[in-house]
C-alpha atoms as a PDB file:
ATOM      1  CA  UNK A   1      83.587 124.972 102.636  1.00  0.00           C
ATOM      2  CA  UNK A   2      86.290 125.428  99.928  1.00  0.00           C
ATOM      3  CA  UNK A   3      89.609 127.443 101.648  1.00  0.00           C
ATOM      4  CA  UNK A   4      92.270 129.022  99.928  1.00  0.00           C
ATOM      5  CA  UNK A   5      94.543 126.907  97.707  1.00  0.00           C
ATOM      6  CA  UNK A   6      92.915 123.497  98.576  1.00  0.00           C
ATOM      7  CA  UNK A   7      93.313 120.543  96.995  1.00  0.00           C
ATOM      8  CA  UNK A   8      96.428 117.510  95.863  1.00  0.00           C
ATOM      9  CA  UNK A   9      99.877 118.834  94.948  1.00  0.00           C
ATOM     10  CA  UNK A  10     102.464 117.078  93.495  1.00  0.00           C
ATOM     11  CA  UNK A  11     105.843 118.834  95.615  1.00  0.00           C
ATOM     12  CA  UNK A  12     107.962 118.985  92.568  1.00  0.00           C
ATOM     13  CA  UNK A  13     111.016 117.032  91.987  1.00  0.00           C
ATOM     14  CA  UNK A  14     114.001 118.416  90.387  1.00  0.00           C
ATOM     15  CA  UNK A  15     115.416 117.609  87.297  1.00  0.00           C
ATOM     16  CA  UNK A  16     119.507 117.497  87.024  1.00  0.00           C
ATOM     17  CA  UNK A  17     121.807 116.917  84.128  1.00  0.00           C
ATOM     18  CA  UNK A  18     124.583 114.060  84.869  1.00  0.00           C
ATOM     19  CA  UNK A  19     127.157 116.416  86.795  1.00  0.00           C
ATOM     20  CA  UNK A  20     124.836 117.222  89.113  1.00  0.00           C
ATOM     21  CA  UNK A  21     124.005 120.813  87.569  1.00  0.00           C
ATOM     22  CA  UNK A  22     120.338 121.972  87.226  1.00  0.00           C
ATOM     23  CA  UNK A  23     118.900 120.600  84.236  1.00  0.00           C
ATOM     24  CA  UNK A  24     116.095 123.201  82.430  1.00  0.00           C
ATOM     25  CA  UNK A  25     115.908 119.836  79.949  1.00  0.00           C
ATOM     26  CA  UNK A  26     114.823 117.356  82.351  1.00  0.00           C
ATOM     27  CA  UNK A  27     113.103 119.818  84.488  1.00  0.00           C
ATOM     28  CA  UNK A  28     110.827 120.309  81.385  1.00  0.00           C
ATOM     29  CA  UNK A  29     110.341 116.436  81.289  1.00  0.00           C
ATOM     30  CA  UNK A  30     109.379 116.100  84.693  1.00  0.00           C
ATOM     31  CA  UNK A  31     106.503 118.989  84.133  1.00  0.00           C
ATOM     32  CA  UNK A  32     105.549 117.766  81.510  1.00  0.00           C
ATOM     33  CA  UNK A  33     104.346 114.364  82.983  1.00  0.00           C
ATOM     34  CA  UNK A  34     103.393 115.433  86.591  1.00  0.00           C
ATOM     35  CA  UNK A  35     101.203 117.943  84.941  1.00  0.00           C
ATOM     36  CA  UNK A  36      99.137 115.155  83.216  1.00  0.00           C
ATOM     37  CA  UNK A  37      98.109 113.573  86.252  1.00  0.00           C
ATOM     38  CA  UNK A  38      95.393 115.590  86.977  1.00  0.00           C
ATOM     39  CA  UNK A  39      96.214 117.234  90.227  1.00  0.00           C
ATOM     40  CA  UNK A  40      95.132 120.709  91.896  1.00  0.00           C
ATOM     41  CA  UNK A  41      98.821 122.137  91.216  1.00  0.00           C
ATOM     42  CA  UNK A  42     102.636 122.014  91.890  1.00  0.00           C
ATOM     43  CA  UNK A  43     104.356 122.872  95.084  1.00  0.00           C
ATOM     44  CA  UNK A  44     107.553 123.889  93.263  1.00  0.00           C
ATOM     45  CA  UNK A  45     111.133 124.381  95.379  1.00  0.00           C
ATOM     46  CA  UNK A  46     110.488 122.118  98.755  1.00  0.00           C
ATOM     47  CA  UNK A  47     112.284 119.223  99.712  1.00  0.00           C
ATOM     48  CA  UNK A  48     110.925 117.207  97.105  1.00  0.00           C
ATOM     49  CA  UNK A  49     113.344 119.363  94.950  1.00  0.00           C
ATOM     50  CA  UNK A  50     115.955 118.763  96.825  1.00  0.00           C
ATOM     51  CA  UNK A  51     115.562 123.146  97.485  1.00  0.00           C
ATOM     52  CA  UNK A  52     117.934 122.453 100.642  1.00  0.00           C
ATOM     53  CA  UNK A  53     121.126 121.338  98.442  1.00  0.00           C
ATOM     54  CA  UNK A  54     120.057 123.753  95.582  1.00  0.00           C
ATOM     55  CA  UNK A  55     120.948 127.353  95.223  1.00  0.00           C
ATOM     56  CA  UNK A  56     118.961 130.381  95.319  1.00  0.00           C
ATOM     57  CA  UNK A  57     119.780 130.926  91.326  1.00  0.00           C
ATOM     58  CA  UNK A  58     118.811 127.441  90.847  1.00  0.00           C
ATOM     59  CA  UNK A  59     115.737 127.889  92.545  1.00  0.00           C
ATOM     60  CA  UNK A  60     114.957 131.305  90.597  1.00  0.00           C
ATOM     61  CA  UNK A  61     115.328 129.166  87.123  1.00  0.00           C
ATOM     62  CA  UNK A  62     113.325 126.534  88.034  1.00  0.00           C
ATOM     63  CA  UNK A  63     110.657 128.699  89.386  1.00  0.00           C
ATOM     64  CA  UNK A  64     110.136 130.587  85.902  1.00  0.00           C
ATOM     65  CA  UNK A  65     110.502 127.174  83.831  1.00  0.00           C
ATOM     66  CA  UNK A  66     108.053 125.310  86.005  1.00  0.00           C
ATOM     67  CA  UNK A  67     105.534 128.900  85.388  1.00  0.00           C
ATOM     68  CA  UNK A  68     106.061 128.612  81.574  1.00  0.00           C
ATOM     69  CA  UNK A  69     105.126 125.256  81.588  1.00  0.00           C
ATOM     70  CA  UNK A  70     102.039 125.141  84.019  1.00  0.00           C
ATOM     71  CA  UNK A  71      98.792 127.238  82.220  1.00  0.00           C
ATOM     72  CA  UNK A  72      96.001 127.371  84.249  1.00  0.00           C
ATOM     73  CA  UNK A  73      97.588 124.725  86.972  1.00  0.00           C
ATOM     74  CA  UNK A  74      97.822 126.283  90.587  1.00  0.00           C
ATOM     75  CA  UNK A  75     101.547 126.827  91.930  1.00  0.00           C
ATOM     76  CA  UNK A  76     102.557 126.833  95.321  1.00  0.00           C
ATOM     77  CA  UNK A  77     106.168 128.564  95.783  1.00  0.00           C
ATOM     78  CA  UNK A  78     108.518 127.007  98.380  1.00  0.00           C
ATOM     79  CA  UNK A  79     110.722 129.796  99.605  1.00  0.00           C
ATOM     80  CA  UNK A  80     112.055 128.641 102.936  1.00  0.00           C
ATOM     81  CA  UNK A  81     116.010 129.481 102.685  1.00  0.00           C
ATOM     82  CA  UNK A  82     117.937 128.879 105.227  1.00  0.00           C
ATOM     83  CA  UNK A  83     118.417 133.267 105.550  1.00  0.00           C
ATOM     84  CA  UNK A  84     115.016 135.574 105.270  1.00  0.00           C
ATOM     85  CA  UNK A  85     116.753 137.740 102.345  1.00  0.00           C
ATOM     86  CA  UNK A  86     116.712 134.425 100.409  1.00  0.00           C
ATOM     87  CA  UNK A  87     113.655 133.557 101.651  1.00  0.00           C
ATOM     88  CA  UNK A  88     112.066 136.877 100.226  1.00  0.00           C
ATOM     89  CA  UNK A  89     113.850 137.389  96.996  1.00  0.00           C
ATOM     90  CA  UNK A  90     112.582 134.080  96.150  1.00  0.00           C
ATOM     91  CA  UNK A  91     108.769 135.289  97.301  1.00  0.00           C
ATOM     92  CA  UNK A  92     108.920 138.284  95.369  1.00  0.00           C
ATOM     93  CA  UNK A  93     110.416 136.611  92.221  1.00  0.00           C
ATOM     94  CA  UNK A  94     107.646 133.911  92.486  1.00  0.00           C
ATOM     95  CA  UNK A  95     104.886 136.829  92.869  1.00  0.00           C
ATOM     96  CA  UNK A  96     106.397 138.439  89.713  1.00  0.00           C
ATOM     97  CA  UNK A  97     105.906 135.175  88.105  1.00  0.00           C
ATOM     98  CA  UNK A  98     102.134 134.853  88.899  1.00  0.00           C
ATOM     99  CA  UNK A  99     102.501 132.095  91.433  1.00  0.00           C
ATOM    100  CA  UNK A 100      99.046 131.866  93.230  1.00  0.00           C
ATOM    101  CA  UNK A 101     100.691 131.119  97.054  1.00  0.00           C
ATOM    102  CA  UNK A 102     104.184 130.684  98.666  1.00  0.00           C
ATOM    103  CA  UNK A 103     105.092 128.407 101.401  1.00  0.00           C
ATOM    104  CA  UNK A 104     108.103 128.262 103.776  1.00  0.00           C
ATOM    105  CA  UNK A 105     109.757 126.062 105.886  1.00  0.00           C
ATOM    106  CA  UNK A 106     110.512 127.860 109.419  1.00  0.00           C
ATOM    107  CA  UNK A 107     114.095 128.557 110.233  1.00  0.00           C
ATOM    108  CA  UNK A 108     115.727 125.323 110.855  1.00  0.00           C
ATOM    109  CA  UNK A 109     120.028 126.145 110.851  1.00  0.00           C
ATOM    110  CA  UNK A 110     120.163 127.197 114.119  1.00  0.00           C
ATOM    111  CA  UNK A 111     117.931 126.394 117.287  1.00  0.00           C
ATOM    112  CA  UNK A 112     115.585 129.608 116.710  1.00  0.00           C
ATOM    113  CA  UNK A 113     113.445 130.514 119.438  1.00  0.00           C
ATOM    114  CA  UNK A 114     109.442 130.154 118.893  1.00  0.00           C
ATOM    115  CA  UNK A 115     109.852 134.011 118.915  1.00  0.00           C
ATOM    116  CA  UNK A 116     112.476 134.068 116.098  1.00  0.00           C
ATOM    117  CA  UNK A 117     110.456 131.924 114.032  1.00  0.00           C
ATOM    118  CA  UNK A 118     107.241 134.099 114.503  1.00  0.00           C
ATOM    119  CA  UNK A 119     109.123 137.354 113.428  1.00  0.00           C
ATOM    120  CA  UNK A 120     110.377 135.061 110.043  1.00  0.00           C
ATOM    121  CA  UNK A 121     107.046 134.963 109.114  1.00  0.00           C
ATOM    122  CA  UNK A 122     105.786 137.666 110.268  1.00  0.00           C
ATOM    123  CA  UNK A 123     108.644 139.566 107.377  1.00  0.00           C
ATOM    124  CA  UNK A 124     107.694 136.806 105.197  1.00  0.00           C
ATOM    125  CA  UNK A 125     104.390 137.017 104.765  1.00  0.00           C
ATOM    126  CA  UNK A 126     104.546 141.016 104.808  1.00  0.00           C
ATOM    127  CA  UNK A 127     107.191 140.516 101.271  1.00  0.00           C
ATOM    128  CA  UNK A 128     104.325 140.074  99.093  1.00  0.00           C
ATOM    129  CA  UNK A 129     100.628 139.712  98.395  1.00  0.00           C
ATOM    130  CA  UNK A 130     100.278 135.745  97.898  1.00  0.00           C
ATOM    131  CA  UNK A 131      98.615 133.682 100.937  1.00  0.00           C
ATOM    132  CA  UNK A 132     101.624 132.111 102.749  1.00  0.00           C
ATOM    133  CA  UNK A 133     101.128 127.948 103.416  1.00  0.00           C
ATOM    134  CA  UNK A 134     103.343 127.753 106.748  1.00  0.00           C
ATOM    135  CA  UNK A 135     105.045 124.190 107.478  1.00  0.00           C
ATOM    136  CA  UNK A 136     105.027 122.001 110.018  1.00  0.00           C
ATOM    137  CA  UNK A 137     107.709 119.196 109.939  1.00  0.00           C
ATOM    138  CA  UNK A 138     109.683 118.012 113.019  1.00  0.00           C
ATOM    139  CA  UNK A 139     111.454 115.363 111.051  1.00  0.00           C
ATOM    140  CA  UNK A 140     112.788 117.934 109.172  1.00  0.00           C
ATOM    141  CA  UNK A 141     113.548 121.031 111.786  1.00  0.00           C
ATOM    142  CA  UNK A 142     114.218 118.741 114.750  1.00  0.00           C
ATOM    143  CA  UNK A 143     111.316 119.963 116.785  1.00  0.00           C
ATOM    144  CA  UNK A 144     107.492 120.685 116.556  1.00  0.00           C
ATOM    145  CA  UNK A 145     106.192 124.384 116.745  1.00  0.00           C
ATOM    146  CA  UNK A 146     104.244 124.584 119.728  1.00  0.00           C
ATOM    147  CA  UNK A 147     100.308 124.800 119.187  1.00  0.00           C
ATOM    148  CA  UNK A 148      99.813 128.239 120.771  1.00  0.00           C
ATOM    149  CA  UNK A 149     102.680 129.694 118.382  1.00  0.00           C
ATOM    150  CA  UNK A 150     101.095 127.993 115.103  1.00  0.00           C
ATOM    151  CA  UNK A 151      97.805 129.677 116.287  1.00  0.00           C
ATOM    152  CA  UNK A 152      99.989 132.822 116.023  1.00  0.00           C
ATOM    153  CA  UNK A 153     101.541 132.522 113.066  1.00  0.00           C
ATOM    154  CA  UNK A 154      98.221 131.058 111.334  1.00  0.00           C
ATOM    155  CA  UNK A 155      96.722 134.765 112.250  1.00  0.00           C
ATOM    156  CA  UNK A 156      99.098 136.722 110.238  1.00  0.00           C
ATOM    157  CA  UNK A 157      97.420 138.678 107.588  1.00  0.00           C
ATOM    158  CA  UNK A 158      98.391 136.985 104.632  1.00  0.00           C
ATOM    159  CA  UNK A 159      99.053 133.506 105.830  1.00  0.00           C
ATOM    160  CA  UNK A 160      96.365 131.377 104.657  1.00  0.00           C
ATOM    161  CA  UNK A 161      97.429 127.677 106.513  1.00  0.00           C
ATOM    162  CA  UNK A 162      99.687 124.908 106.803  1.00  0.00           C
ATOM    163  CA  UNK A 163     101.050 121.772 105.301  1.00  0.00           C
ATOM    164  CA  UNK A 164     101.253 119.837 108.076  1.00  0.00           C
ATOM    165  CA  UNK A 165     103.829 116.750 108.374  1.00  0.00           C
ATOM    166  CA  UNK A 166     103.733 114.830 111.547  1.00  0.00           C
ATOM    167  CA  UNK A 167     102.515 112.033 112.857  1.00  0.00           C
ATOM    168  CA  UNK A 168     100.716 114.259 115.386  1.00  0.00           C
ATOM    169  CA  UNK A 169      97.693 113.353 114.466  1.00  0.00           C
ATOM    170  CA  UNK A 170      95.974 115.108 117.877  1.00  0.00           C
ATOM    171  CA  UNK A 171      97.626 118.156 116.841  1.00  0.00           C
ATOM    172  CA  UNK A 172      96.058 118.224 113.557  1.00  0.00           C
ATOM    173  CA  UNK A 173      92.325 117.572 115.030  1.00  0.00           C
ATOM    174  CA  UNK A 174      92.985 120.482 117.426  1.00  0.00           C
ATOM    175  CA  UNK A 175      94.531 122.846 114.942  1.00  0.00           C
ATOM    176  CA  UNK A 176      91.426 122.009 112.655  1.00  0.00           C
ATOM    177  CA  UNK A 177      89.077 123.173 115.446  1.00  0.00           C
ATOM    178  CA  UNK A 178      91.528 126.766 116.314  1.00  0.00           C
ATOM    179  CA  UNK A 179      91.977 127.413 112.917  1.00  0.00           C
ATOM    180  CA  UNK A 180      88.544 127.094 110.941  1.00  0.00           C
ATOM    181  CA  UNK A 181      89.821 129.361 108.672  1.00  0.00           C
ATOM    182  CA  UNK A 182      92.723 128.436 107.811  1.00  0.00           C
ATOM    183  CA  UNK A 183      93.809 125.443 104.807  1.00  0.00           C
ATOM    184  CA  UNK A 184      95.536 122.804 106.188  1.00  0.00           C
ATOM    185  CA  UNK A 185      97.414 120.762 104.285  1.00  0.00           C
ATOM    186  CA  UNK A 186      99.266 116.951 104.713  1.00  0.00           C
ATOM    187  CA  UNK A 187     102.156 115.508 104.264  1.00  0.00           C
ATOM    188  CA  UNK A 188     102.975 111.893 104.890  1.00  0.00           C
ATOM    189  CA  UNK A 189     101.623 110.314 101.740  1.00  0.00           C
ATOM    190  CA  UNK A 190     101.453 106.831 102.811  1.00  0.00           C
ATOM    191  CA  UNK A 191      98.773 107.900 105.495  1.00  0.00           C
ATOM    192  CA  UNK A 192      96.943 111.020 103.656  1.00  0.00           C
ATOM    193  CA  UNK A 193      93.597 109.342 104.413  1.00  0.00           C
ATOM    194  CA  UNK A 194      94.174 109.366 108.048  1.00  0.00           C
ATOM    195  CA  UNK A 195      94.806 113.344 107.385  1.00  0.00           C
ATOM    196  CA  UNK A 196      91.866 113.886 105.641  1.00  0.00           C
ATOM    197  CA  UNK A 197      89.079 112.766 107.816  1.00  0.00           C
ATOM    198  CA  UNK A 198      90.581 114.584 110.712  1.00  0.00           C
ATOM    199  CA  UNK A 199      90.113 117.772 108.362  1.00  0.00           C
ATOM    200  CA  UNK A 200      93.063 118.168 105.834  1.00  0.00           C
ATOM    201  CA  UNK A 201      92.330 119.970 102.681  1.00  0.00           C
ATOM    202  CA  UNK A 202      94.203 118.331 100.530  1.00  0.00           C
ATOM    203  CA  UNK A 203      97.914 116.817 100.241  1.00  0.00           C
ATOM    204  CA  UNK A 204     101.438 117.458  98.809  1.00  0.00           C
ATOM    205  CA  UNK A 205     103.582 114.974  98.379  1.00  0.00           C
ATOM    206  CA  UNK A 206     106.566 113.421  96.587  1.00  0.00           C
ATOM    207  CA  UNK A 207     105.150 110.554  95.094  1.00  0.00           C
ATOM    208  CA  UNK A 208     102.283 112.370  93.623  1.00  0.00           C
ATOM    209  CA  UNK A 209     104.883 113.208  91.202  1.00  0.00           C
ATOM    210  CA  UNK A 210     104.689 109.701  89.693  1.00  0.00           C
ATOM    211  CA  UNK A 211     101.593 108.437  90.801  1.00  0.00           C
ATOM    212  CA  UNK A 212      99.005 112.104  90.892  1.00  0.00           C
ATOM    213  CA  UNK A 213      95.917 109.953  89.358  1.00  0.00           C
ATOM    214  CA  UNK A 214      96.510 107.712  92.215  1.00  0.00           C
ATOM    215  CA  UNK A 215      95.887 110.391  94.810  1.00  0.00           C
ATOM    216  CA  UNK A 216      93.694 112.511  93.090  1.00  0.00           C
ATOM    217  CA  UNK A 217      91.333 109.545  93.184  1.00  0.00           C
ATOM    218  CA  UNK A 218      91.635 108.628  96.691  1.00  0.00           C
ATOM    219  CA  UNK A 219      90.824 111.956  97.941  1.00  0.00           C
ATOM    220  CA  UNK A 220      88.031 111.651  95.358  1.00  0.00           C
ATOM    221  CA  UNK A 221      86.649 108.887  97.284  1.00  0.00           C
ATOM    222  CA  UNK A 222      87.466 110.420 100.869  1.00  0.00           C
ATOM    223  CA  UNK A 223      85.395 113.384 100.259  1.00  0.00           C
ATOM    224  CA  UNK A 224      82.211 111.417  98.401  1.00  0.00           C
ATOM    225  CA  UNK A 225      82.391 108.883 101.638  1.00  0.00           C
ATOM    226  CA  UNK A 226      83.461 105.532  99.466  1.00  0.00           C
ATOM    227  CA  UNK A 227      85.965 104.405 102.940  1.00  0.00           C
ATOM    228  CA  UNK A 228      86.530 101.107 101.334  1.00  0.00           C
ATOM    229  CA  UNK A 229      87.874 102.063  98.094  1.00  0.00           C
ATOM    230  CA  UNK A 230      90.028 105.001  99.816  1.00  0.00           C
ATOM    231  CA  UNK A 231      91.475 101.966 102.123  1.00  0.00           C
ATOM    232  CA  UNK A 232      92.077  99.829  99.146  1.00  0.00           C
ATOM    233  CA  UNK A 233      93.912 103.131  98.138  1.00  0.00           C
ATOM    234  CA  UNK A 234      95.981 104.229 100.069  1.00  0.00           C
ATOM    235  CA  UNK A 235      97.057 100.608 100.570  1.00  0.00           C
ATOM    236  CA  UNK A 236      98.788 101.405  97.264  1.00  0.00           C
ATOM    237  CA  UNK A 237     100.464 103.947  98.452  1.00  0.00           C
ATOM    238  CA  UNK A 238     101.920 102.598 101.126  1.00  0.00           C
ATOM    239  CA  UNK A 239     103.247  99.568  99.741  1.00  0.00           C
ATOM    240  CA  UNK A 240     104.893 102.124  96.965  1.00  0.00           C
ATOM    241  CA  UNK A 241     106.425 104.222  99.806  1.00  0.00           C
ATOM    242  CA  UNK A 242     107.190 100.876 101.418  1.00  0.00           C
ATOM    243  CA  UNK A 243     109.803  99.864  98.693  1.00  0.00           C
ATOM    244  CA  UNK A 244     110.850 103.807  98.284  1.00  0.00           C
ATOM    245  CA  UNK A 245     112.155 104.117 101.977  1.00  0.00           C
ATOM    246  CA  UNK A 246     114.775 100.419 101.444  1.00  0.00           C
ATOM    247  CA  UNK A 247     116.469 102.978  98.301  1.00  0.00           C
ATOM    248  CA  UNK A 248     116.000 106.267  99.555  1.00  0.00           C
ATOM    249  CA  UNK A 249     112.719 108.105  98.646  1.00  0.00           C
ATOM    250  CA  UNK A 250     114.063 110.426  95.973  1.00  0.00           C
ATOM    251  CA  UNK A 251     116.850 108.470  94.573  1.00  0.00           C
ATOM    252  CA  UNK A 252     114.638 105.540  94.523  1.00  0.00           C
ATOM    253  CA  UNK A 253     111.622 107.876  92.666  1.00  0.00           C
ATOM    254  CA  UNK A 254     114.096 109.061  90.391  1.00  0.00           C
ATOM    255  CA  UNK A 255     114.925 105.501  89.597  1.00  0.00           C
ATOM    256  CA  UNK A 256     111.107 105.122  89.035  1.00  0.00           C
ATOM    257  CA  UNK A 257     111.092 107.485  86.930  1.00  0.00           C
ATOM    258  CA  UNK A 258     113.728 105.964  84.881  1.00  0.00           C
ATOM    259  CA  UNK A 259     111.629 102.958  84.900  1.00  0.00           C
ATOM    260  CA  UNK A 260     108.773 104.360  82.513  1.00  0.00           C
ATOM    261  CA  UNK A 261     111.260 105.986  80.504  1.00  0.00           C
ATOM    262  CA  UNK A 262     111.902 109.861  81.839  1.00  0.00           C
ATOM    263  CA  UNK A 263     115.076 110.623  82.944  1.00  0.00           C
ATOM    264  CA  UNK A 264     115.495 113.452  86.099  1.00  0.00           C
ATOM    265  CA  UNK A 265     119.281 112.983  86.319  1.00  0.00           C
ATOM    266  CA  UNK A 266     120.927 111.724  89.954  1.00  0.00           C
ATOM    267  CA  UNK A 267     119.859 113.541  92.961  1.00  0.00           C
ATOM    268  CA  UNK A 268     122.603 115.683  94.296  1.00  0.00           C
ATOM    269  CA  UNK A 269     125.193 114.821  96.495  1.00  0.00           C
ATOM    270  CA  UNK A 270     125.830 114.225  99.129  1.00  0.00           C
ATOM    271  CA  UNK A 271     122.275 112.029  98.656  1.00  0.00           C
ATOM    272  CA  UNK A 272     122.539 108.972  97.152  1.00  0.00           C
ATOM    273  CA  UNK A 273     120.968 105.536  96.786  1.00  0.00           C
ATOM    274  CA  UNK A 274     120.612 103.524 100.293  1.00  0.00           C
ATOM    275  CA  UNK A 275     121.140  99.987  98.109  1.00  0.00           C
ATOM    276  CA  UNK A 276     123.206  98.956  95.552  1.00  0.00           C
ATOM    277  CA  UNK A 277     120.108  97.225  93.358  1.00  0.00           C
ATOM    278  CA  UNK A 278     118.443 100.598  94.082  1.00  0.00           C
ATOM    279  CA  UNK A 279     117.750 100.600  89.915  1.00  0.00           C
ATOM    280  CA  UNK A 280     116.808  97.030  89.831  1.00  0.00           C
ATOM    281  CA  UNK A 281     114.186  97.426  92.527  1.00  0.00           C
ATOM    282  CA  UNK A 282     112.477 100.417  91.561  1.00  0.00           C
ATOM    283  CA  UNK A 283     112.268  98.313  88.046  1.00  0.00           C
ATOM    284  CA  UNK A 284     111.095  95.300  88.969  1.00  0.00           C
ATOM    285  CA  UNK A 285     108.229  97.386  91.232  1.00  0.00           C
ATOM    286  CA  UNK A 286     107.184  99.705  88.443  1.00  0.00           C
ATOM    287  CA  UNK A 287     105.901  96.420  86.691  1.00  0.00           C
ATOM    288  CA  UNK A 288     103.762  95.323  89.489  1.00  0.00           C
ATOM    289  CA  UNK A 289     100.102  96.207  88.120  1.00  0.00           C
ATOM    290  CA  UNK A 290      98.782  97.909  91.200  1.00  0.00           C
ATOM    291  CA  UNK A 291     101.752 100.622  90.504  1.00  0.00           C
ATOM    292  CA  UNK A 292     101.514 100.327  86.529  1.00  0.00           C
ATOM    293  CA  UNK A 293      97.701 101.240  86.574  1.00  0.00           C
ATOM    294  CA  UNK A 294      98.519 104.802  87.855  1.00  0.00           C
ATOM    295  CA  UNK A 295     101.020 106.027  85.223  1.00  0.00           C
ATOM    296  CA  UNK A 296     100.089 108.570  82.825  1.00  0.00           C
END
């Protein structure tokens, strides 16, 4: 059974000039690359992006770059803003732009009730068309959504699942069985596999920005059965989120990137590199042939 939207996403990084401004430039460069790697599509304007220290012309620009550059490739909108008028204006711009879905990340600025969050997407999903990929991250929000009001929200007309990052994994099995329908999505790279056989869809994460082929393959070998060589896999992975979270996972895969020779710019402040050899590490590990093999 194939469901809406299925399938490995890269959640876009951001590309910035030195100051700190949005860079069309770099965000070109990024594309560019993360587009080679093979993957179902972009999830363009999450936290990947750095979308929470970003404004909402920022986000509009990078939107229509990222659709210039993508042909045929599937995008996935992020539109969660901390207001709902944000939130829509940057559904509607992304439907204008052919986007094929939108996701959001619930209302997180204040402690919204499970009824305030409902009626956000309720009006979100409502703004457009697209099928609406709903989130689930208590690392992020402070709190999970309770089950019975995911069910809810997983009803509304146009929303068509969830990206799902938690280590919940209970949670996921039962939302798999409730929701049959619906395309779920997750989120933790460094333990997609343990997603996937409990029912996952596909994945979107941050370091299949730099390492797609990596992914692409081992959900190539979860879905044809070959356990052994997903292991050996996502054992990768891990090791390369291993040495991400001692520098910070985007300042330290922006220093990756710098590595091969593509430059995104800083990440914005007030985010900044956990180490001081921050540079030197994420050098020395993009030479390490298990990492090396993956780049495009």
């Amino acid at each position: 059974m194939t469901r809406p939207l299925s399938g490995m996403y890269a959640a876009l990084m951001t590309g910035l000039a030195d100051d700190g401004s949005f860079s069309p430039e770099r965000q070109r460069k990024l594309n560019d690359y993360v587009l080679r790697q093979g993957l179902t599509g972009l999830y363009v304007g999450g936290s990947s992006g750095e979308s929470g220290l970003l404004d909402v012309e920022e986000l509009l620009a990078q939107q229509a770059i990222v659709a210039e550059d993508a042909g045929d490739t599937t995008l996935i909108a992020h539109v969660g803003a901390p207001n709902l008028r944000d939130s829509m204006r940057l559904a509607r711009n992304a439907a204008r732009l052919g986007y094929h879905g939108l996701s959001a990340l619930p209302p997180h600025s204040y402690p919204f009730t499970d009824a305030e969050i409902l009626a956000y997407y309720h009006d979100l999903q409502a703004a457009t068309d697209l099928p609406l990929i709903v989130y689930e991250v208590p690392v992020r929000t402070g709190r999970p959504i309770p089950m019975e009001t995911l069910i809810e929200i997983l009803g509304l007309p146009n929303v068509a699942g969830l990206k799902f990052t938690s280590n919940d994994m209970f949670k996921l099995s039962m939302l798999r069985r409730a929701c049959p329908d619906s395309t779920l999505f997750f989120g933790f790279d460094e333990i997609y596999l343990s997603g996937a056989v409990l029912g996952a869809d596909g994945g979107i994460g941050t370091t299949y920005n730099l390492l797609g082929r990596l992914y692409v393959a081992l959900d190539r070998a979860i879905r044809t059965g070959n356990l052994t060589e997903a292991q050996n896999l996502q054992d990768i992975s891990a090791r390369f989120v291993e040495v991400l979270l001692a520098t910070g996972v985007l300042p330290g895969m922006k220093a990756a990137f710098r590595a091969i020779g593509i430059d995104p710019g800083p990440t914005r402040t007030p985010m900044l590199m956990r180490v001081g050899d921050g540079e030197e590490r994420m050098k020395d590990a993009m030479t390490r042939p298990e990492f090396t093999k993956w780049i495009a």
